[in-house]
Protein backbone atom coordinates (compact mmCIF):
# COMPACT_ATOMS: atom_id res chain seq x y z
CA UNK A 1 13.56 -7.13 5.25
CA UNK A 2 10.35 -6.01 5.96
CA UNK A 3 8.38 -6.93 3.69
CA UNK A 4 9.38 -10.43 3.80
CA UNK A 5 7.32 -11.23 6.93
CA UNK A 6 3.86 -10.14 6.20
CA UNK A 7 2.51 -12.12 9.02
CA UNK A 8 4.04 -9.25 11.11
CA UNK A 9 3.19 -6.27 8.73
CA UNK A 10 0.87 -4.90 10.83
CA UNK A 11 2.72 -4.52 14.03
CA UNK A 12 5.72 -2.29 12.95
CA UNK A 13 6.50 1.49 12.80
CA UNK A 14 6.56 1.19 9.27
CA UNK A 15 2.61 0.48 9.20
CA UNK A 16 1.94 2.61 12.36
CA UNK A 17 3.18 5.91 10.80
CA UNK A 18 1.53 5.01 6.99
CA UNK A 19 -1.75 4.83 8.63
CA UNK A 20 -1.61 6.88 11.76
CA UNK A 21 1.09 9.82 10.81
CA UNK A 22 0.00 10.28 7.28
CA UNK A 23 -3.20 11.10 8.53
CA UNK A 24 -2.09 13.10 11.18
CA UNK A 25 0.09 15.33 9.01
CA UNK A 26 -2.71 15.86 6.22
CA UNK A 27 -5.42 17.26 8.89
CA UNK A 28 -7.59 14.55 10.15
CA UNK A 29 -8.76 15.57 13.74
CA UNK A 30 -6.78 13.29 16.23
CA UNK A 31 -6.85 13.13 20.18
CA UNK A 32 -5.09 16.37 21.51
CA UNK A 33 -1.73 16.00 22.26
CA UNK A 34 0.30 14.86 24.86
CA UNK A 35 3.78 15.53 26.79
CA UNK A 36 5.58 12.62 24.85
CA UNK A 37 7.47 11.57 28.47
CA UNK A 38 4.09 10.97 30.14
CA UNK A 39 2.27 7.68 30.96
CA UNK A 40 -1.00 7.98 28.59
CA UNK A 41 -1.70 4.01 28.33
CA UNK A 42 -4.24 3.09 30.56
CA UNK A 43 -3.75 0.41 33.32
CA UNK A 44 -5.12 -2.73 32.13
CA UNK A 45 -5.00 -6.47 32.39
CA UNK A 46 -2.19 -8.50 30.03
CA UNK A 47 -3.91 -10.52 27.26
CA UNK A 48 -0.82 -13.05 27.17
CA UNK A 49 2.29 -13.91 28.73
CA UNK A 50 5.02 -15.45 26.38
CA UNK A 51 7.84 -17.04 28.63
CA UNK A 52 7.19 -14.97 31.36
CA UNK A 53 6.96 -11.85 29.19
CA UNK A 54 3.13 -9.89 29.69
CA UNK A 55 1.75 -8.58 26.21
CA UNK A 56 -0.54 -5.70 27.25
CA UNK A 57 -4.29 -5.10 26.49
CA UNK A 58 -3.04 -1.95 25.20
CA UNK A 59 -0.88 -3.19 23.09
CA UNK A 60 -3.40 -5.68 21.58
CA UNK A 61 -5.98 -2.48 21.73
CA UNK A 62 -3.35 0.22 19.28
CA UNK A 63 -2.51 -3.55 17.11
CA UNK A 64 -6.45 -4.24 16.33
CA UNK A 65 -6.65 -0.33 15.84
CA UNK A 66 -3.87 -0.45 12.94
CA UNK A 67 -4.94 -3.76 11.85
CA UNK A 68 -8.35 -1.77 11.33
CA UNK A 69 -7.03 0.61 9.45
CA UNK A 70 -5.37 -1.27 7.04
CA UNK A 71 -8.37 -3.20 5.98
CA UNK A 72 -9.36 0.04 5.04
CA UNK A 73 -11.06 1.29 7.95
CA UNK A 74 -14.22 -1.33 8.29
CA UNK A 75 -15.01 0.19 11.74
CA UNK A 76 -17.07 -1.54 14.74
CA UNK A 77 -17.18 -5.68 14.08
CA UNK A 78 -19.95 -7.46 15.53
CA UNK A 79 -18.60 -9.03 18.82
CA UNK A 80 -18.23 -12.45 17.52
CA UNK A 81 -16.13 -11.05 14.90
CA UNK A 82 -14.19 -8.59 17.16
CA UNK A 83 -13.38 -11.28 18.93
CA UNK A 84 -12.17 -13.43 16.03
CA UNK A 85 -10.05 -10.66 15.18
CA UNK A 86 -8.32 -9.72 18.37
CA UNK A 87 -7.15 -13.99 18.46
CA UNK A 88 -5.53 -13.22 15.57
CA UNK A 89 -3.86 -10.17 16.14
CA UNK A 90 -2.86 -11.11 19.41
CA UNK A 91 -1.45 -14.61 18.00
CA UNK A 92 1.11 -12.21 15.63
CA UNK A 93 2.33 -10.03 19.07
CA UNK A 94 2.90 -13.46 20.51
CA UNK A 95 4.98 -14.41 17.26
CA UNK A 96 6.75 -10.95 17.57
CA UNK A 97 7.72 -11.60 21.25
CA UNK A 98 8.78 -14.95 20.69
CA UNK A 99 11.82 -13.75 17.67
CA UNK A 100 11.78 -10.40 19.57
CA UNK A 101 13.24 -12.88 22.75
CA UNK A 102 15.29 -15.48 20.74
CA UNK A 103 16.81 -11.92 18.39
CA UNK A 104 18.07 -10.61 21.60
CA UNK A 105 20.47 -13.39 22.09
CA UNK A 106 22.09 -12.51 18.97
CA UNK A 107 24.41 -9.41 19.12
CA UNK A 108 23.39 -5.71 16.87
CA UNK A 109 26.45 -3.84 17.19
CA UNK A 110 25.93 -0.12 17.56
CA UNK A 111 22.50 -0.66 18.50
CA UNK A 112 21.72 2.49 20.39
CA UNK A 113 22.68 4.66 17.54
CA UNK A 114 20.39 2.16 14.57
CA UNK A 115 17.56 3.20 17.38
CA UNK A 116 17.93 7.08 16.99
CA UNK A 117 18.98 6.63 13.27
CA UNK A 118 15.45 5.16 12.70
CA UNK A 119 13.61 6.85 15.55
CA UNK A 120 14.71 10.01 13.50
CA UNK A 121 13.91 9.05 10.47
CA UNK A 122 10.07 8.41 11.75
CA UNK A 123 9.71 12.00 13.15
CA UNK A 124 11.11 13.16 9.92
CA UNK A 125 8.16 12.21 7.91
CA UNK A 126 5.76 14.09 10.50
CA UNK A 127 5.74 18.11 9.56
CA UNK A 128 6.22 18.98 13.14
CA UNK A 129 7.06 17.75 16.55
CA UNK A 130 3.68 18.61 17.17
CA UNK A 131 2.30 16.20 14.78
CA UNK A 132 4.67 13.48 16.18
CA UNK A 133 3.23 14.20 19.91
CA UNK A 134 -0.58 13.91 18.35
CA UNK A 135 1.22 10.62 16.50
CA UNK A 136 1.95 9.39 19.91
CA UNK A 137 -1.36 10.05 21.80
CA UNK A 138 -3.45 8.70 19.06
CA UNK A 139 -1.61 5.03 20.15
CA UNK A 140 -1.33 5.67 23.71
CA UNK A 141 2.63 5.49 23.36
CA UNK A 142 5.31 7.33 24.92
CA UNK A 143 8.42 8.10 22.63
CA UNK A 144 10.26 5.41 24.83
CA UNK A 145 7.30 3.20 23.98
CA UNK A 146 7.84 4.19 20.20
CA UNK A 147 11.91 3.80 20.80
CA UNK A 148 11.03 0.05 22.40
CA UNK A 149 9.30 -0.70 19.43
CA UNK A 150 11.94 0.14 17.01
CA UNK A 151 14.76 -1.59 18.72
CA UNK A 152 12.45 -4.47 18.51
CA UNK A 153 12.23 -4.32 14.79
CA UNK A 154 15.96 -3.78 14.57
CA UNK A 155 16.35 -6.98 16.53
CA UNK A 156 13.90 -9.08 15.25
CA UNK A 157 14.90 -8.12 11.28
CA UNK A 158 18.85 -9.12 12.32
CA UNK A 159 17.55 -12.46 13.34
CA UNK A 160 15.66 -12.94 10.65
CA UNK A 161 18.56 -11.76 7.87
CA UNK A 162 21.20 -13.47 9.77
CA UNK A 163 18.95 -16.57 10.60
CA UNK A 164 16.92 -17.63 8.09
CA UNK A 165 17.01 -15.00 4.60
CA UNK A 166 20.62 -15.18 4.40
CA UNK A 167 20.25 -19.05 3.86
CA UNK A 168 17.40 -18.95 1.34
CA UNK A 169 18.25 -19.93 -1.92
CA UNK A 170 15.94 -20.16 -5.08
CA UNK A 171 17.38 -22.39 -8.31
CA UNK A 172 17.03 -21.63 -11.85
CA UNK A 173 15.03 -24.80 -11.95
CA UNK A 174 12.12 -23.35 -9.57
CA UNK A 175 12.42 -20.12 -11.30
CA UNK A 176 11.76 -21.90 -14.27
CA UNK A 177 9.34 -24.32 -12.93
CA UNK A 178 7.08 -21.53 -11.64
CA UNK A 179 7.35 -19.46 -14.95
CA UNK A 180 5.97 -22.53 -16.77
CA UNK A 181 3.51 -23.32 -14.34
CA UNK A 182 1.94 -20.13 -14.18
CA UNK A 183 1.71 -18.89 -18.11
CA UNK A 184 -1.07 -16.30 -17.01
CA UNK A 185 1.00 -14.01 -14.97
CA UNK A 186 3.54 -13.03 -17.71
CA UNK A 187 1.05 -11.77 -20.11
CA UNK A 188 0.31 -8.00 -20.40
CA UNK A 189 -2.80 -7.51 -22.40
CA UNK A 190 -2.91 -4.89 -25.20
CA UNK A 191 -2.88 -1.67 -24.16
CA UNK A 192 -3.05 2.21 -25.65
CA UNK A 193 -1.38 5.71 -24.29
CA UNK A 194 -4.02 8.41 -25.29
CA UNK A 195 -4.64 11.55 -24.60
CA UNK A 196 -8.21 13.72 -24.56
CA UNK A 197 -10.41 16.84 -24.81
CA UNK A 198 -13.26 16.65 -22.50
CA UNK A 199 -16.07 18.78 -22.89
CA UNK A 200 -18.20 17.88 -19.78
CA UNK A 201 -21.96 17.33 -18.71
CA UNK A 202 -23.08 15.93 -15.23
CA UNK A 203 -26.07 14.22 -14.86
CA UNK A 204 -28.13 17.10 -14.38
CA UNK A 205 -27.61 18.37 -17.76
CA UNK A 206 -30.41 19.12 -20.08
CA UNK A 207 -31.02 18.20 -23.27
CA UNK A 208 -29.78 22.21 -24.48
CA UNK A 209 -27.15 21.82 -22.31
CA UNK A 210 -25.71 18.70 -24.13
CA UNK A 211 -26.12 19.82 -27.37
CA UNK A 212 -24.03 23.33 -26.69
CA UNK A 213 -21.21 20.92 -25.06
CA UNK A 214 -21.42 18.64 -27.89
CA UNK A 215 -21.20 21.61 -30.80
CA UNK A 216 -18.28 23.10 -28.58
CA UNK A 217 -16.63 19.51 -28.61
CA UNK A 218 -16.83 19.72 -32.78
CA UNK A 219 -15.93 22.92 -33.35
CA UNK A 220 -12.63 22.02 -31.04
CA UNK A 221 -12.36 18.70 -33.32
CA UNK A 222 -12.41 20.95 -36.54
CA UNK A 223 -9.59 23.23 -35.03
CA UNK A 224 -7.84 19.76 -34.31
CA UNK A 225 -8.16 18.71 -37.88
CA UNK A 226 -6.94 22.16 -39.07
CA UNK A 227 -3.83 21.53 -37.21
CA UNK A 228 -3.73 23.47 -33.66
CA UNK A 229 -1.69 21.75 -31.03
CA UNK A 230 -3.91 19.41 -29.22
CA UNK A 231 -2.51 19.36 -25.91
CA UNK A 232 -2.36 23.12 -26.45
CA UNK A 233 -6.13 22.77 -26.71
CA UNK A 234 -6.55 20.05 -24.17
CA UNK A 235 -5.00 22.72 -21.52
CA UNK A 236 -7.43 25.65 -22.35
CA UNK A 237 -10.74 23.77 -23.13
CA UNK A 238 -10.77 20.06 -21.45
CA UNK A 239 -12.62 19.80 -18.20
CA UNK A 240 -10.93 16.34 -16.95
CA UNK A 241 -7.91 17.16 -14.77
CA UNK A 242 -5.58 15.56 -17.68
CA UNK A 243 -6.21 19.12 -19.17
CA UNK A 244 -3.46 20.28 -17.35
CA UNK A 245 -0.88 17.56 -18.75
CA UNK A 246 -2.20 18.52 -22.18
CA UNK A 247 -5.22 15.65 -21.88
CA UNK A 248 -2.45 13.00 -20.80
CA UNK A 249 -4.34 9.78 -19.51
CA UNK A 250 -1.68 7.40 -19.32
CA UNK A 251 -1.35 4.09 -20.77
CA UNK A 252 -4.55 2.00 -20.11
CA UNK A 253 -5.59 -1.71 -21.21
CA UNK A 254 -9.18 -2.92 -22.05
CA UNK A 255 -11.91 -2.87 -19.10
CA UNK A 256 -10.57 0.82 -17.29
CA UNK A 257 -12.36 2.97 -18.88
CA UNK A 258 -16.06 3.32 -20.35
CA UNK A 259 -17.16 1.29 -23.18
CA UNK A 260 -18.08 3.86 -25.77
CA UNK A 261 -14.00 5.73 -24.64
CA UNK A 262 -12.01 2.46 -24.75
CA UNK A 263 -13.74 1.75 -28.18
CA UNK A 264 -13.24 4.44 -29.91
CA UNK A 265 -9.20 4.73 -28.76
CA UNK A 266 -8.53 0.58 -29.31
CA UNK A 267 -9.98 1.79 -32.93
CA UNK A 268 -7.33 4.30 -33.18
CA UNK A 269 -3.76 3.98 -34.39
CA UNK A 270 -0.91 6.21 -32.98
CA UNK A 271 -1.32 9.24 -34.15
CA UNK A 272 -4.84 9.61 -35.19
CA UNK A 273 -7.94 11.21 -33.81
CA UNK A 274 -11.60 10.43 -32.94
CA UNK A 275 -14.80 11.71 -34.10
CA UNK A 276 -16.21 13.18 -31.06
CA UNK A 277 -17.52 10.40 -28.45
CA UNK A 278 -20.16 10.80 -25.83
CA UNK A 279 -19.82 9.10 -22.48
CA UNK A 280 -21.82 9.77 -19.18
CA UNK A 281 -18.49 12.14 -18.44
CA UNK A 282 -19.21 14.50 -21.52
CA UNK A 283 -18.11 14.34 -25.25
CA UNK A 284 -14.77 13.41 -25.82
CA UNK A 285 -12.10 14.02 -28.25
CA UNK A 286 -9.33 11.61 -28.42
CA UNK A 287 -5.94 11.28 -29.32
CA UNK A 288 -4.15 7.63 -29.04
CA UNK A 289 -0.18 8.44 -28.77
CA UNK A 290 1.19 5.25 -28.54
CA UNK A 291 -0.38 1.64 -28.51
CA UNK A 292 1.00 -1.55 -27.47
CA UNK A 293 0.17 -5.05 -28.63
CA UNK A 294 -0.58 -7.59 -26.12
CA UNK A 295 3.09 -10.09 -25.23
CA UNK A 296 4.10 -12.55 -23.36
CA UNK A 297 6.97 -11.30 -20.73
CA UNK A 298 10.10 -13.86 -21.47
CA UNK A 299 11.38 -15.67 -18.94
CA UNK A 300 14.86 -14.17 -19.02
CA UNK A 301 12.81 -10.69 -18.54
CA UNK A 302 10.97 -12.42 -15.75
CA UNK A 303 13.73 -14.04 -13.84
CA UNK A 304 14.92 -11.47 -11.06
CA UNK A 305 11.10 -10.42 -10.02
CA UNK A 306 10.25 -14.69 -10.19
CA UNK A 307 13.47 -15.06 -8.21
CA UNK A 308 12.27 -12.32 -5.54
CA UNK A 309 8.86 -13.47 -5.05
CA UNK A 310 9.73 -17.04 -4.79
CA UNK A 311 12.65 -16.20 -2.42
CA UNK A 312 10.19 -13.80 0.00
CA UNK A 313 7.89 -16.85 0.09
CA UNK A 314 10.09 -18.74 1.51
CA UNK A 315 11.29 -16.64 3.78
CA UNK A 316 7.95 -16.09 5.23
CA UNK A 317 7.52 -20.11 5.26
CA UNK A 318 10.61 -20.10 7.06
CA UNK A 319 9.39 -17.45 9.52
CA UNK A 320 6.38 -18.92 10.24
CA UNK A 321 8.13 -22.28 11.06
CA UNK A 322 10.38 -20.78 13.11
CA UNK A 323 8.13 -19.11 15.14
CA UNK A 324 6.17 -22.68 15.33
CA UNK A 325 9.49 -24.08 17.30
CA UNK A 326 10.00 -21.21 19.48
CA UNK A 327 6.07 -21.94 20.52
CA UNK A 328 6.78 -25.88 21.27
CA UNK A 329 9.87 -24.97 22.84
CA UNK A 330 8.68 -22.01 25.23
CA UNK A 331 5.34 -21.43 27.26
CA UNK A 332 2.53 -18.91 25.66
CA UNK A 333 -0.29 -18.28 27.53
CA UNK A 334 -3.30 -16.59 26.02
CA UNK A 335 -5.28 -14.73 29.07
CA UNK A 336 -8.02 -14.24 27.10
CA UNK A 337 -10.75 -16.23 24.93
């Protein structure tokens, strides 16, 4: 259910652990940390009260800090922006509070135990407990903070399955509708699976040093021609990375890779080889494995993602008018401006 709410995305463990943990675990220098069953929030004002209910400036502060992160890390905004921002993040912890209050009225059996089932599951994708504590005291939670914050999800994700996705139909006719109506998203362009030997220059290369990778690059075409195993080749001679797959690239369509490459390999039919082609990588020797002509994906090929996507957008419609009554209905106040 999670990913039908976007609106919320960025205020769940989910999120919190992709960009805090992940980090954490690979090596990236944290705050130091701290005895998990200790207050480490600061005291400071609330930012809003939602019936009664106080949303914290720290939990508006580790929200904007995630919220951050996924945007990929733009750092400081100017204050006007900051500002802008923080409105907007604070207007989705008011939405979570609100279903957060109206989710508790509806009973989770066995909720105690879904809370350690996914609180576990969280510390299992740190490497150590010590990770998890560093986890903790980069967001100034406690573990009963973190355990808050997953019954919340638990709630708020019954409410919404029981609520409002388990009513959500979508019809053959909208499937249909939107597969006609939007002709451009069902076509995969033509695309090629190729492999390569890359004998590499940088930019610093000389003029001698270009022509001795070039006559290496023909001498290993000529042993290609004579019939040695490419990828045999590709593993003891090719300086891309793909030397180690046997010169492996994938399956790529027109505009990913440089003009002079994607030429010569569109040129190619399965099974054939290049002359040897010079890029700003190096000189290249390529092998096309398998090639694709561009199609049109059917509609009966098309109908279970169309009938997901349409049926996640309305869910999130649904959401975000629910969460529109609970406002009329209740009292939000926003403490700051």
């Amino acid at each position: 259910m999670r990913k039908t709410f976007l609106f919320l995305s960025c205020l769940f463990l989910a999120s919190l652990i992709s960009m805090n943990g992940v980090a954490l675990a690979a090596g990236k220098k944290k705050a130091s940390p701290k005895k998990s069953g200790a207050s480490q929030a600061p005291v400071s004002k609330d930012v809003a009260r939602v019936n009664g209910v106080a949303i914290a400036r720290s939990e508006l502060d580790r929200a904007m800090k995630v919220m951050l992160r996924q945007a990929g890390g733009v750092g400081a905004l100017p204050d006007d922006r900051k500002k802008e921002a923080e409105l907007a993040v604070l207007n989705e912890l008011v939405s979570m509070e609100l279903l957060n209050q109206a989710a508790r009225k509806i009973e989770v059996k066995d909720i105690g135990k879904k809370v350690e089932s996914q609180v576990s599951g969280a510390k299992s994708k740190f490497p150590s407990p010590a990770k998890f504590d560093e986890f903790l005291a980069e967001n100034n939670m406690t573990e009963n903070d973190f355990k808050s914050l997953a019954e919340k999800e638990i709630y708020i994700n019954n409410l919404i399955e029981t609520r409002i996705a388990s009513k959500v139909t979508v019809t053959d006719a909208e499937m249909k509708k939107f597969y006609d109506e939007n002709p451009e998203k069902f076509k995969i362009p033509e695309s090629v699976r190729a492999s390569h030997i890359l004998i590499g220059t940088d930019a610093k290369a000389t003029d001698a040093d270009k022509t001795k990778a070039r006559e290496k690059a023909n001498a290993l075409l000529k042993r290609v021609k004579a019939g040695e195993d490419f990828a045999a080749l590709a593993k003891e001679n090719s300086t891309c990375p793909s030397g180690a797959q046997g010169g492996d690239l994938g399956a790529f369509t027109k505009g990913q890779m440089v003009p002079a490459f994607e030429t010569a390999a569109f040129a190619l039919k399965p099974g054939e080889i290049s002359e040897v082609v010079e890029t700003r990588f190096g000189f290249h020797i390529i092998k096309v494995m398998e090639k694709q002509p561009a199609k049109t994906v059917t509609y009966d090929e098309s109908k279970q993602k169309i009938q997901e996507f349409l049926k996640s957008r309305k869910i999130r419609k649904d959401i975000n008018d629910y969460v529109d009554k609970l406002r009329k209905e209740g009292k939000v106040e926003i403490l700051i401006s």
